[in-house]
C-alpha atoms as a PDB file:
ATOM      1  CA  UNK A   1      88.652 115.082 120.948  1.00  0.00           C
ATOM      2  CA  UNK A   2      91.164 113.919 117.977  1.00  0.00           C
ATOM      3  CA  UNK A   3      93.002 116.439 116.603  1.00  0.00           C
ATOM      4  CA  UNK A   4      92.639 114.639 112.807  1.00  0.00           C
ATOM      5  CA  UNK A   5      89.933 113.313 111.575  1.00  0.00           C
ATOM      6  CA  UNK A   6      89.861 111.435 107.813  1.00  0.00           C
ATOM      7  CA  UNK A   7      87.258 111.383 105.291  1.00  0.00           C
ATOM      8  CA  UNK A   8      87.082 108.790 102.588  1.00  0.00           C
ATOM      9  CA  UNK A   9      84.918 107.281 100.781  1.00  0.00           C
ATOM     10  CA  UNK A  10      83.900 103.419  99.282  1.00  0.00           C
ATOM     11  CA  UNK A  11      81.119 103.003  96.058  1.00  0.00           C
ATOM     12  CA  UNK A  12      81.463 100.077  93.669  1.00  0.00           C
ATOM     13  CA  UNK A  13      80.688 101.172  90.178  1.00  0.00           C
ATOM     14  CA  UNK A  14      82.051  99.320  87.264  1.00  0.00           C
ATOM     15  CA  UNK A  15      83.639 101.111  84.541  1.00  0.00           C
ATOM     16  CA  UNK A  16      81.060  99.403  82.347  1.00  0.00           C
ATOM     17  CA  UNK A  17      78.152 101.397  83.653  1.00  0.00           C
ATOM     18  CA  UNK A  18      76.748 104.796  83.162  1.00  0.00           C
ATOM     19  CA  UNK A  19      78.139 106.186  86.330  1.00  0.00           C
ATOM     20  CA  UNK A  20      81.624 104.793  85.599  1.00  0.00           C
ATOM     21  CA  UNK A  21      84.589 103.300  88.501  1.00  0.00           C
ATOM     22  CA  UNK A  22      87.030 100.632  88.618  1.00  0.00           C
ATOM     23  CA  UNK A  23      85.015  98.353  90.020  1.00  0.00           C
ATOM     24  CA  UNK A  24      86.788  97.426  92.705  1.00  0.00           C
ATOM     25  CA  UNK A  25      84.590  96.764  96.295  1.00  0.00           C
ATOM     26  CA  UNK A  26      86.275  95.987  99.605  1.00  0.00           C
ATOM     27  CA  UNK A  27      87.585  92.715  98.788  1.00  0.00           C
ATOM     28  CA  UNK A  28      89.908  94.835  96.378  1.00  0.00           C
ATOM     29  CA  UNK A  29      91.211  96.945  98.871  1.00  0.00           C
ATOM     30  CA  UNK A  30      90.840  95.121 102.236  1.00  0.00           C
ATOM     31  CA  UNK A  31      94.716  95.484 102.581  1.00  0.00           C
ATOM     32  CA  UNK A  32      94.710  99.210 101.702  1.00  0.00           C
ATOM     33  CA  UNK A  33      91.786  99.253 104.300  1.00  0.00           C
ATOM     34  CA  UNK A  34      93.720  97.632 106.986  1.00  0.00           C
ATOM     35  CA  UNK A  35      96.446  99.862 106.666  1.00  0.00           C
ATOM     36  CA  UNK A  36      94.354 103.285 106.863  1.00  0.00           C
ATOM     37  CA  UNK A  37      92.419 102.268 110.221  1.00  0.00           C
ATOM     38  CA  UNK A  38      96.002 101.427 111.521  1.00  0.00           C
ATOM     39  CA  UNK A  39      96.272 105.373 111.854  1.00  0.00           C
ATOM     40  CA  UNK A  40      93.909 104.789 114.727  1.00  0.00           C
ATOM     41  CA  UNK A  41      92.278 107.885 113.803  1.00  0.00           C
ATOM     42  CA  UNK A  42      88.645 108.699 113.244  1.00  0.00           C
ATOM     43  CA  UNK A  43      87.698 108.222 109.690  1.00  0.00           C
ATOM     44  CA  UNK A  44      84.273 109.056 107.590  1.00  0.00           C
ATOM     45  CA  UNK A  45      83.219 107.318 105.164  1.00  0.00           C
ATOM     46  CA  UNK A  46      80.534 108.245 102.500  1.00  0.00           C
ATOM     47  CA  UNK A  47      79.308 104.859 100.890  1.00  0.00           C
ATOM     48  CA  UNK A  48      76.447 102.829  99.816  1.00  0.00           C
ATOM     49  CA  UNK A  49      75.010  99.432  99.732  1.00  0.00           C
ATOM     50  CA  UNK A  50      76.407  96.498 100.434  1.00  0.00           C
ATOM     51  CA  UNK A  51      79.505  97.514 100.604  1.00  0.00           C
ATOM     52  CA  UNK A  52      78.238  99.551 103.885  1.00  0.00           C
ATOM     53  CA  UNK A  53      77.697  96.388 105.080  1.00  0.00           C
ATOM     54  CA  UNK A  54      80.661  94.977 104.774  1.00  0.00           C
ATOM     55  CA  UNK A  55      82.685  97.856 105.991  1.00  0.00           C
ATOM     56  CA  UNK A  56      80.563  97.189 109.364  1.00  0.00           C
ATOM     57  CA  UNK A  57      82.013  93.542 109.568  1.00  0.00           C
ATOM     58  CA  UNK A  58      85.823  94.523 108.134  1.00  0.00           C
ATOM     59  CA  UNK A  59      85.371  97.261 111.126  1.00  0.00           C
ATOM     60  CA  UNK A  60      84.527  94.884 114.206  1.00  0.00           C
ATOM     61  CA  UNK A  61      86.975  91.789 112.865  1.00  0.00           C
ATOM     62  CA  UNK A  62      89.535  94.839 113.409  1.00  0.00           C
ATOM     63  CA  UNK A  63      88.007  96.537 116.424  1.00  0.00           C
ATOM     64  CA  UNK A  64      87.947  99.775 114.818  1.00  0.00           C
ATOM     65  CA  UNK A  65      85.203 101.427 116.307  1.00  0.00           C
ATOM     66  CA  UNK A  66      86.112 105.694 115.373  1.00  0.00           C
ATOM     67  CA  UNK A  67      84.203 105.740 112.397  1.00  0.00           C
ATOM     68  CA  UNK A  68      81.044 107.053 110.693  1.00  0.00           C
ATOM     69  CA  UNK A  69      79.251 105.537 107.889  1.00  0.00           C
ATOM     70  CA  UNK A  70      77.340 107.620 105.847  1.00  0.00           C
ATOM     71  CA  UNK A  71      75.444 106.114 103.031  1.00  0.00           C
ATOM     72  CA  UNK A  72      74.972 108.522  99.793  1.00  0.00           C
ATOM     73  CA  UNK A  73      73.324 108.530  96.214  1.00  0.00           C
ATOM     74  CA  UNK A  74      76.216 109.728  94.021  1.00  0.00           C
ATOM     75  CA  UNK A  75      73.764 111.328  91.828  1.00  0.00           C
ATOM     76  CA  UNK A  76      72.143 113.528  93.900  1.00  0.00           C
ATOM     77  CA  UNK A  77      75.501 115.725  93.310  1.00  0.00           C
ATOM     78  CA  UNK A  78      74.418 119.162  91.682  1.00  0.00           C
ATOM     79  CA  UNK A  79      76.318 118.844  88.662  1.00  0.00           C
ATOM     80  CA  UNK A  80      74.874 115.245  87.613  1.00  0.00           C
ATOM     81  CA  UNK A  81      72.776 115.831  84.713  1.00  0.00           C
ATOM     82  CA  UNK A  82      75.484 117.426  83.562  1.00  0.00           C
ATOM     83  CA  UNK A  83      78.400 115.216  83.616  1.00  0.00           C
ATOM     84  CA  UNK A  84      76.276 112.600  82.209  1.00  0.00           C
ATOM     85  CA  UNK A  85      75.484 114.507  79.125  1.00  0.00           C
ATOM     86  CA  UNK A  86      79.037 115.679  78.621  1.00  0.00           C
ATOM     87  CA  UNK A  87      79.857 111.766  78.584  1.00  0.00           C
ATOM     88  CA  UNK A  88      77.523 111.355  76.402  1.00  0.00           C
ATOM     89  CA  UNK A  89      78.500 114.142  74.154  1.00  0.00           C
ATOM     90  CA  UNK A  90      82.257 112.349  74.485  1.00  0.00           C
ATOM     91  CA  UNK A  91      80.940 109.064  73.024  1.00  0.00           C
ATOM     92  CA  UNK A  92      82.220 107.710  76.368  1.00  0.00           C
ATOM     93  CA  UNK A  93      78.928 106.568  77.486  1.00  0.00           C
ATOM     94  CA  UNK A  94      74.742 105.509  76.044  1.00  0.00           C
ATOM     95  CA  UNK A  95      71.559 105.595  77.852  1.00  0.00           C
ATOM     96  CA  UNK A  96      72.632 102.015  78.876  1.00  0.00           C
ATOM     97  CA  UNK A  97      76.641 102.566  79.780  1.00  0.00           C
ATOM     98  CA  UNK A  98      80.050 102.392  78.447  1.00  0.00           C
ATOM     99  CA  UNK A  99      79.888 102.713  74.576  1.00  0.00           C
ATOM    100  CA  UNK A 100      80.989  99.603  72.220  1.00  0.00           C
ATOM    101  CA  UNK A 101      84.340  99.671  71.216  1.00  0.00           C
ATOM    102  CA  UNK A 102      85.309 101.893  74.125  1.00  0.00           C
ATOM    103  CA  UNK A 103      88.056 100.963  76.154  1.00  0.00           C
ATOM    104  CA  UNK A 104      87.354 100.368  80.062  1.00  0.00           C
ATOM    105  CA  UNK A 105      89.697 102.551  81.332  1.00  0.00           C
ATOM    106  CA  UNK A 106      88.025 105.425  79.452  1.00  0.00           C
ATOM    107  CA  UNK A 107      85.633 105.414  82.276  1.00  0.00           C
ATOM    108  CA  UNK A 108      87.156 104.075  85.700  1.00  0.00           C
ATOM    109  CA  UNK A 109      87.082 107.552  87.145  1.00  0.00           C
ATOM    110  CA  UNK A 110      83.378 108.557  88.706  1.00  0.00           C
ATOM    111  CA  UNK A 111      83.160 112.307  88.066  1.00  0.00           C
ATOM    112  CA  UNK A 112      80.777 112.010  90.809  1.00  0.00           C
ATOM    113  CA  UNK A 113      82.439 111.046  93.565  1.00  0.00           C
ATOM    114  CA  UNK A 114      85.869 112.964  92.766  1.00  0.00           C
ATOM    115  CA  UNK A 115      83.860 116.093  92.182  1.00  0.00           C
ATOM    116  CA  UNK A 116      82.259 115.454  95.522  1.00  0.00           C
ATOM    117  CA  UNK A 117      85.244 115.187  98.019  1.00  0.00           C
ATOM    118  CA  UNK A 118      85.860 118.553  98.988  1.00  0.00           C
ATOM    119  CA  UNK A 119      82.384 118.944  99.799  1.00  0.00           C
ATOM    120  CA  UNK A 120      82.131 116.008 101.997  1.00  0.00           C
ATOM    121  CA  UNK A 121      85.185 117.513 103.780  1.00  0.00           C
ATOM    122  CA  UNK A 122      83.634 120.673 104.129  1.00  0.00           C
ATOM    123  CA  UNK A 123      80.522 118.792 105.559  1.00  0.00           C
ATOM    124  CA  UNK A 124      82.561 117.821 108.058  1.00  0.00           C
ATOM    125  CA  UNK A 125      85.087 120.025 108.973  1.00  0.00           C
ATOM    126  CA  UNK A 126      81.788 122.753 109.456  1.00  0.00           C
ATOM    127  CA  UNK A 127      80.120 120.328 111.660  1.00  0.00           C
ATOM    128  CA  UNK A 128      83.727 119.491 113.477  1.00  0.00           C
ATOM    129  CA  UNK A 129      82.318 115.535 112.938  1.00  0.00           C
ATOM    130  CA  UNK A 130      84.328 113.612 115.599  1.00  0.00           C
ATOM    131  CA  UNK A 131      85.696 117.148 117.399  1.00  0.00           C
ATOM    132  CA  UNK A 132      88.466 117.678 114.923  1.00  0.00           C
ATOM    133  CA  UNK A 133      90.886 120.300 114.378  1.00  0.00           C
ATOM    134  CA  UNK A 134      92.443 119.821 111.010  1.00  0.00           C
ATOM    135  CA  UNK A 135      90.502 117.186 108.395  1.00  0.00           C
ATOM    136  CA  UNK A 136      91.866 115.510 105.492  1.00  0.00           C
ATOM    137  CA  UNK A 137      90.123 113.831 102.569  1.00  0.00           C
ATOM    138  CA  UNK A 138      92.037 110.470 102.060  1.00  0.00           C
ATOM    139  CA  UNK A 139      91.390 108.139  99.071  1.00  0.00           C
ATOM    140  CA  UNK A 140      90.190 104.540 100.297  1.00  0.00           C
ATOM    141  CA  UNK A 141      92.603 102.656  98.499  1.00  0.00           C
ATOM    142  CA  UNK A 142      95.653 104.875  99.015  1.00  0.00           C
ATOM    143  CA  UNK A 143      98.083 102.535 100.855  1.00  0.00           C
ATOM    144  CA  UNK A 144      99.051  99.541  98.017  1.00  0.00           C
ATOM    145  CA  UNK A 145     101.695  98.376  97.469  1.00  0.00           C
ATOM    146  CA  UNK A 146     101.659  99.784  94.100  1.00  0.00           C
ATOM    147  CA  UNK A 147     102.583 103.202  95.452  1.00  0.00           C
ATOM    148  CA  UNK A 148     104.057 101.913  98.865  1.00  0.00           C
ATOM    149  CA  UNK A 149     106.883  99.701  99.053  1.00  0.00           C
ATOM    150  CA  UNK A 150     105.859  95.697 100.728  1.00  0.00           C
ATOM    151  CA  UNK A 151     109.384  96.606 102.829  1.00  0.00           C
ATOM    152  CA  UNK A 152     107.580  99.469 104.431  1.00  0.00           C
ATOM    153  CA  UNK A 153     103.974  98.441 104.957  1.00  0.00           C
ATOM    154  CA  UNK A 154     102.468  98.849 101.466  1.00  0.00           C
ATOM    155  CA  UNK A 155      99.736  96.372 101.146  1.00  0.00           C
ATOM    156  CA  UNK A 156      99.008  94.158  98.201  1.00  0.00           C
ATOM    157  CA  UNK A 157      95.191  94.403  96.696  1.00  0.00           C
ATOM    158  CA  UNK A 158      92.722  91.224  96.423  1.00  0.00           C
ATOM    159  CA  UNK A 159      94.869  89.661  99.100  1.00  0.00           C
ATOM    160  CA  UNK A 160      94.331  87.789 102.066  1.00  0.00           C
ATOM    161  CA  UNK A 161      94.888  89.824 105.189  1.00  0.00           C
ATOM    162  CA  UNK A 162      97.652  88.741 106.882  1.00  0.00           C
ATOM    163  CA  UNK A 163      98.192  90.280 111.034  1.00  0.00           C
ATOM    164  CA  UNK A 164     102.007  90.125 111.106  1.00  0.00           C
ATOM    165  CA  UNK A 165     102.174  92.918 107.601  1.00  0.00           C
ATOM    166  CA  UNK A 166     100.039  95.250 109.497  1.00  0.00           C
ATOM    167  CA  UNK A 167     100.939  97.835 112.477  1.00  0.00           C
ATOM    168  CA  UNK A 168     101.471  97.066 115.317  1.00  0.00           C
ATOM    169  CA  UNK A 169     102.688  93.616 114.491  1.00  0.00           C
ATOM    170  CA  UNK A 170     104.579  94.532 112.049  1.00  0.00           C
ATOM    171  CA  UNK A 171     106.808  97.655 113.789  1.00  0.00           C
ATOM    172  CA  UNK A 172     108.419  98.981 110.356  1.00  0.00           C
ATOM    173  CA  UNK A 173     105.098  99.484 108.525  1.00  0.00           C
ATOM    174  CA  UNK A 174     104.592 103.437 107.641  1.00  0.00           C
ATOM    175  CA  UNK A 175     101.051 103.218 108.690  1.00  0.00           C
ATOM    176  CA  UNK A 176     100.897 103.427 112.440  1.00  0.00           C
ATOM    177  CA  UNK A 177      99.297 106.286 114.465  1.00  0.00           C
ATOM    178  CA  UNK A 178     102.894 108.292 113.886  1.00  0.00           C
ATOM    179  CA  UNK A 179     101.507 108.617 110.213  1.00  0.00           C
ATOM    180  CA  UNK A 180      98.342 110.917 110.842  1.00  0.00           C
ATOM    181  CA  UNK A 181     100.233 113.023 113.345  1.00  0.00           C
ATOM    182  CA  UNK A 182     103.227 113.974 111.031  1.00  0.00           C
ATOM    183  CA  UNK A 183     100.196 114.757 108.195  1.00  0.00           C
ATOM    184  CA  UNK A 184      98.651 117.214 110.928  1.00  0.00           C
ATOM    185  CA  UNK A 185     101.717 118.663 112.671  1.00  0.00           C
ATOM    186  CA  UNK A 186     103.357 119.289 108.465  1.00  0.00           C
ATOM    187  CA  UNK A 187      99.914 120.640 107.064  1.00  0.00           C
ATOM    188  CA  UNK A 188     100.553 123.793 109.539  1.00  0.00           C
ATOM    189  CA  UNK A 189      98.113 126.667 109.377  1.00  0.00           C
ATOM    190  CA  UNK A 190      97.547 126.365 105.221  1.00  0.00           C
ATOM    191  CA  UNK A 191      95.678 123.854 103.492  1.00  0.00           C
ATOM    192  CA  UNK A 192      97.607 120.787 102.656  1.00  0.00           C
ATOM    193  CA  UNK A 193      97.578 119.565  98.843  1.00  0.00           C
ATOM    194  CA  UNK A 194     100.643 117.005  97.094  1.00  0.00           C
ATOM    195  CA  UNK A 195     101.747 118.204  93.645  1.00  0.00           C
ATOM    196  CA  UNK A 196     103.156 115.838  91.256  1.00  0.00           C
ATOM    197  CA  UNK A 197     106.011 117.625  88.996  1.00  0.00           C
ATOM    198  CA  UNK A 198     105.561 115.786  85.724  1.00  0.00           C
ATOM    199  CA  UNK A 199     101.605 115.994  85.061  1.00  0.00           C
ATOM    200  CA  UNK A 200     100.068 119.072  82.264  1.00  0.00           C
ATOM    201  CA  UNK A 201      97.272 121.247  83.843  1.00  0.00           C
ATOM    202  CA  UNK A 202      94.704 121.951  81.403  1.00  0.00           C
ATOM    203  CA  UNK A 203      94.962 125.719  79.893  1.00  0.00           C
ATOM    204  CA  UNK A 204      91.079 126.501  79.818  1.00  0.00           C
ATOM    205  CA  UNK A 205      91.081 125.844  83.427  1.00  0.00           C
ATOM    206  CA  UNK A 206      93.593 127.906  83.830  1.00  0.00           C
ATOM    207  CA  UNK A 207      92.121 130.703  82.030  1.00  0.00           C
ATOM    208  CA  UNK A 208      88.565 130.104  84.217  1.00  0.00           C
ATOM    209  CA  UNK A 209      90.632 131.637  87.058  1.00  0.00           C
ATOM    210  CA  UNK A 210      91.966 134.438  85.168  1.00  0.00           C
ATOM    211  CA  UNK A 211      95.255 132.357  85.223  1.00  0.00           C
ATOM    212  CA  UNK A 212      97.436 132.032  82.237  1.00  0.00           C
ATOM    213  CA  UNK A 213     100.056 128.964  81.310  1.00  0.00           C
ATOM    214  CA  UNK A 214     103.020 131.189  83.132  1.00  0.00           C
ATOM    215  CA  UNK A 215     101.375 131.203  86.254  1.00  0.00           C
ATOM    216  CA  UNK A 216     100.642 127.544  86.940  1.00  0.00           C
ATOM    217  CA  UNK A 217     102.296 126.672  88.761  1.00  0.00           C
ATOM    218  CA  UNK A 218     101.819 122.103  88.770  1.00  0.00           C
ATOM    219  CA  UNK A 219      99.531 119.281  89.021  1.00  0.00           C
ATOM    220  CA  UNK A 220      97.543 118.722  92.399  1.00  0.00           C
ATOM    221  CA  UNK A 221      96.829 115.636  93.270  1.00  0.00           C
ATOM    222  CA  UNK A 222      93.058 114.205  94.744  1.00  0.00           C
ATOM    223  CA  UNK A 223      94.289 111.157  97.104  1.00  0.00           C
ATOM    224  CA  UNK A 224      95.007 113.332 100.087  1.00  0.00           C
ATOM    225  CA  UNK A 225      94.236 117.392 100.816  1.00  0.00           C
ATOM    226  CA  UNK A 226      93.258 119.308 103.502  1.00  0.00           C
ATOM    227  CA  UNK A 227      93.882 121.274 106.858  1.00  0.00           C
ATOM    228  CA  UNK A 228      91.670 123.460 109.235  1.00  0.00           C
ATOM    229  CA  UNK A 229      88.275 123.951 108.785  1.00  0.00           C
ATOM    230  CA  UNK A 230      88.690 127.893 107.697  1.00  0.00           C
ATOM    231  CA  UNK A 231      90.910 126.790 105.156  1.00  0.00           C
ATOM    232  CA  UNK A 232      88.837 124.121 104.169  1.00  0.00           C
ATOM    233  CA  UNK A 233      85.818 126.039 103.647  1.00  0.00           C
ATOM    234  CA  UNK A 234      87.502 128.407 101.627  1.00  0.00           C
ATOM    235  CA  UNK A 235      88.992 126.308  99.406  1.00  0.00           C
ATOM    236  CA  UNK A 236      85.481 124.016  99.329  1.00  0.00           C
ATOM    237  CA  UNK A 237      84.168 127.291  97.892  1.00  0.00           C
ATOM    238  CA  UNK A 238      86.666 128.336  95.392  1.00  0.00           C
ATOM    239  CA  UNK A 239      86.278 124.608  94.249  1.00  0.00           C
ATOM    240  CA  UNK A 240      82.437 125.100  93.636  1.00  0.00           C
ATOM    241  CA  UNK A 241      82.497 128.046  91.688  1.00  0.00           C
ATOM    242  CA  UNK A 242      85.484 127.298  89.270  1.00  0.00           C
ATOM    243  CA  UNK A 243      83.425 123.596  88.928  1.00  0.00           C
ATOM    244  CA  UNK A 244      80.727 125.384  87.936  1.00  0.00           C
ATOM    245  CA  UNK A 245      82.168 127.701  85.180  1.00  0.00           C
ATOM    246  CA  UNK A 246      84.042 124.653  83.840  1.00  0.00           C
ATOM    247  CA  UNK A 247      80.620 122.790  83.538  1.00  0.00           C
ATOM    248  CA  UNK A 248      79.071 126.150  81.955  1.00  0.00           C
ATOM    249  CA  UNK A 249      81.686 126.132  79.187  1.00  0.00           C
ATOM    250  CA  UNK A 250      81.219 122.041  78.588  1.00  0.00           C
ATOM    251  CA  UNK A 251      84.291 121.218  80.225  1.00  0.00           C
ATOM    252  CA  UNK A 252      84.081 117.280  81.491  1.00  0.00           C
ATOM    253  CA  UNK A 253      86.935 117.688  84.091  1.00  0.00           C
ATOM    254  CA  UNK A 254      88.125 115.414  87.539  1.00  0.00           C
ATOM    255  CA  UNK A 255      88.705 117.175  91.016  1.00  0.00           C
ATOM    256  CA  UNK A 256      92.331 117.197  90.094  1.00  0.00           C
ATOM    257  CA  UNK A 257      92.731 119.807  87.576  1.00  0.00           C
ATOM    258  CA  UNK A 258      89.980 121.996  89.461  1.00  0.00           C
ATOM    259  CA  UNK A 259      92.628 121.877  92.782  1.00  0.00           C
ATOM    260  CA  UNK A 260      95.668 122.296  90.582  1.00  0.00           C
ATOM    261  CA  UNK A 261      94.283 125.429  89.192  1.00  0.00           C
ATOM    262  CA  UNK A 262      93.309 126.906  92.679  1.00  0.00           C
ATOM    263  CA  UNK A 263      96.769 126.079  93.664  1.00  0.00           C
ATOM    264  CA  UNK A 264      97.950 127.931  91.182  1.00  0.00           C
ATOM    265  CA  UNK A 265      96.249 130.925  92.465  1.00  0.00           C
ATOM    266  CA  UNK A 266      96.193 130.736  96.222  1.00  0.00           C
ATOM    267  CA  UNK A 267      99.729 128.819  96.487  1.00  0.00           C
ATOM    268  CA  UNK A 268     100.173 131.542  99.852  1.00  0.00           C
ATOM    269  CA  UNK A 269      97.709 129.838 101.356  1.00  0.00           C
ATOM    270  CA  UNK A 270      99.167 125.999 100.539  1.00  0.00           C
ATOM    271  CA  UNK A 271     101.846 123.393 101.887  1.00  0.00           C
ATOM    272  CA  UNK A 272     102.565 121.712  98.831  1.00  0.00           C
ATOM    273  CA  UNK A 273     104.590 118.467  99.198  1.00  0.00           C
ATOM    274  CA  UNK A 274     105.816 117.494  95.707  1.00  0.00           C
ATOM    275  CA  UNK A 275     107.065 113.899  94.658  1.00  0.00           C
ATOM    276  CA  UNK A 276     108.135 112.803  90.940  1.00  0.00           C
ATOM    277  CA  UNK A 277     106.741 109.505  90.113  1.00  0.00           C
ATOM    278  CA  UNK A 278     104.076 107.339  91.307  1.00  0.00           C
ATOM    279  CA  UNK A 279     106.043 104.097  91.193  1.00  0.00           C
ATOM    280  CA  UNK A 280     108.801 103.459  93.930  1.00  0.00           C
ATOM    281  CA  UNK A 281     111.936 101.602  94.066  1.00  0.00           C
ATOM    282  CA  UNK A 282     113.332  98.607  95.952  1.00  0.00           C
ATOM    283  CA  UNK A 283     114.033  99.839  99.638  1.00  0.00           C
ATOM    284  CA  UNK A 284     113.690  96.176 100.912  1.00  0.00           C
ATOM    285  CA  UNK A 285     114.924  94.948  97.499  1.00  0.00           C
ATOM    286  CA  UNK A 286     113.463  92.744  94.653  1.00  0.00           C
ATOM    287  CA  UNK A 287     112.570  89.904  96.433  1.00  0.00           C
ATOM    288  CA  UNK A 288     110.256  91.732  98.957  1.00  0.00           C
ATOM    289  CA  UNK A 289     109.158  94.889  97.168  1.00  0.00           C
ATOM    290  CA  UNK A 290     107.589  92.850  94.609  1.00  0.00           C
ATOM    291  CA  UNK A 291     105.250  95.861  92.962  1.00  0.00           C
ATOM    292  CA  UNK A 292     108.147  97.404  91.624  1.00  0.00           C
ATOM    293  CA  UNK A 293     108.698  99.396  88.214  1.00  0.00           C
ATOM    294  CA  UNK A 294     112.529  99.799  87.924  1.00  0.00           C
ATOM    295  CA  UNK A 295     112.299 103.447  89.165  1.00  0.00           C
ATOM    296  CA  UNK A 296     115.693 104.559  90.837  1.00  0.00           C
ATOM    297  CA  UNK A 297     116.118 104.981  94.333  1.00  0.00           C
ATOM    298  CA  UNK A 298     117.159 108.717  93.878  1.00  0.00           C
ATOM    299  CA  UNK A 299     113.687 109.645  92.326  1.00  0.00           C
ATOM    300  CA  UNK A 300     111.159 111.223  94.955  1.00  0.00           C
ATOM    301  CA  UNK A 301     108.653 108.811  94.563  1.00  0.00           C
ATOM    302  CA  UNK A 302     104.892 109.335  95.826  1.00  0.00           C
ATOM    303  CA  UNK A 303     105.752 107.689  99.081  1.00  0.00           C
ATOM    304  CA  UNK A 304     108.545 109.441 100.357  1.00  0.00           C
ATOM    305  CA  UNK A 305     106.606 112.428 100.861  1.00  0.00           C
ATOM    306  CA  UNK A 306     104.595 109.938 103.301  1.00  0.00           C
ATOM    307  CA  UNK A 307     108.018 108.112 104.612  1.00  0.00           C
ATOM    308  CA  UNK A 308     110.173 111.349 104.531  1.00  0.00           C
ATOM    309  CA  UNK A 309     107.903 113.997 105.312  1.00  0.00           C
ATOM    310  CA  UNK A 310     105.426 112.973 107.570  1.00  0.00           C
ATOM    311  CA  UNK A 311     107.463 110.408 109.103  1.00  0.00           C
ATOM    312  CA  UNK A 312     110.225 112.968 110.052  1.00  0.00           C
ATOM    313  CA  UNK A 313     113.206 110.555 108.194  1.00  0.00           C
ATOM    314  CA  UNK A 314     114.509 112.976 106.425  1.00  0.00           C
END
């Protein structure tokens, strides 16, 4: 039995096509990778070809063997048709992809896959996949150095990998076992979601939940949520139905705004850890925390909620 059990996922869309993505594969985020099955803890992963494939090699060259992949048509999500036509409607996408004279990053995000996380973690937290007690959706790519400082384990993207940066060679890196067991033992009995304190939350969502602009109450995150499989399921079903009105009314919206608003109204039942920028400082200084954005140390960056919280070094 593990007491925490992860689920992720991997698809390599470009932001080009209909679908849309960053187009980024596991060659992209190899170092990311290598930092997240350093938890040493069982971790599902919803996927599809090749880059199931590869995820079998990366796995064995690492001799991580508590994992699950599960290959699955993006498309096949309920709300499909739908977000497709609403991207349409946008002038984001044609019948054949991103529209001329858009910019790429107007579609990096895949409305299908962020739509489809709390339902994958309800899949498993139902089926207790891998004899869990508490399960946490965790983006892929989540440990860069972009967000985590090189000083502390934060891994550089499109990067060869690199033993002595990685746990347990490396014995200051953040991601080590230590890392999923503060996440469990913090989350508690409530359902686990990270609010960042400068992001807008988008009024007619709001409203869908009988919610007005007084009562919300922040931004929730998508990169990491979760907590017992109660809680999970009835979050995963507050999720479906406020999805669905938002669709109904011709609202093209991420997983983000959908949890923010249900945070807003069940914040009784939530941990929220809250952080103020996604950049970091210099803990290790300039030379070594090379991904850095001038962002003062005494800002509570992303990270520290990992470093501070989790890690008990507060």
């Amino acid at each position: 039995m593990s007491d925490t059990v992860f689920v992720t996922s991997l698809y390599h869309y470009s932001p080009h096509s209909r679908i849309g993505g960053r187009g980024w594969g596991l060659e992209h985020w190899a170092g990311p990778a290598r930092n997240l099955i350093a938890l040493d803890t069982p971790l599902i992963i919803y996927t599809h070809e090749p880059q199931a494939s590869k995820l079998e090699e990366f796995f064995k060259k690492y001799k991580f063997d508590k994992y699950e992949i599960i290959l699955h048509d993006l498309e096949t999500y309920r709300l499909s048709d739908k977000i497709y036509s609403l991207k349409e409607q946008s002038g984001i996408i044609d019948k054949d992809g991103l529209t001329g004279g858009n910019h790429y990053n107007t579609n990096v995000r895949n409305h299908h896959l962020c739509l489809q996380k709390i339902n994958w973690l309800n899949d498993h937290a139902e089926k207790r996949t891998f004899s869990g007690s508490k399960y946490f959706w965790i983006d892929f790519g989540l440990f860069h150095h972009g967000l985590f400082p090189d000083s502390l384990g934060g891994a550089e993207k499109l990067q060869p990998i690199k033993d002595k940066n990685f746990w347990p060679m490396n014995q200051i890196s953040m991601f080590r076992p230590d890392l999923a067991r503060g996440i469990h033992n913090v989350c508690g009995d409530k359902f686990l979601c990270i609010k960042h304190m400068n992001e807008p939350v988008n009024v007619n969502i709001l409203e869908l939940a009988g919610l007005t602009d007084i009562e919300n109450l922040g931004y929730v995150i998508g990169g990491l949520f979760g907590g017992s499989p109660d809680m999970i399921s009835f979050f995963n079903n507050e999720f479906n139905i406020i999805a669905d009105q938002a669709y109904e009314k011709d609202i093209l919206t991420l997983e983000e705004l959908l949890l923010s608003t249900l945070y807003s109204k069940y914040s009784s039942k939530c941990n929220v850890m809250e952080f103020e920028n996604w950049y970091h400082d210099c803990p290790g200084g300039p030379e070594v925390d090379r991904c850095c954005y001038g962002v003062p140390d005494d800002v509570y960056s992303f990270y520290k909620i990992f470093y501070n919280k989790f890690l008990g070094n507060e």
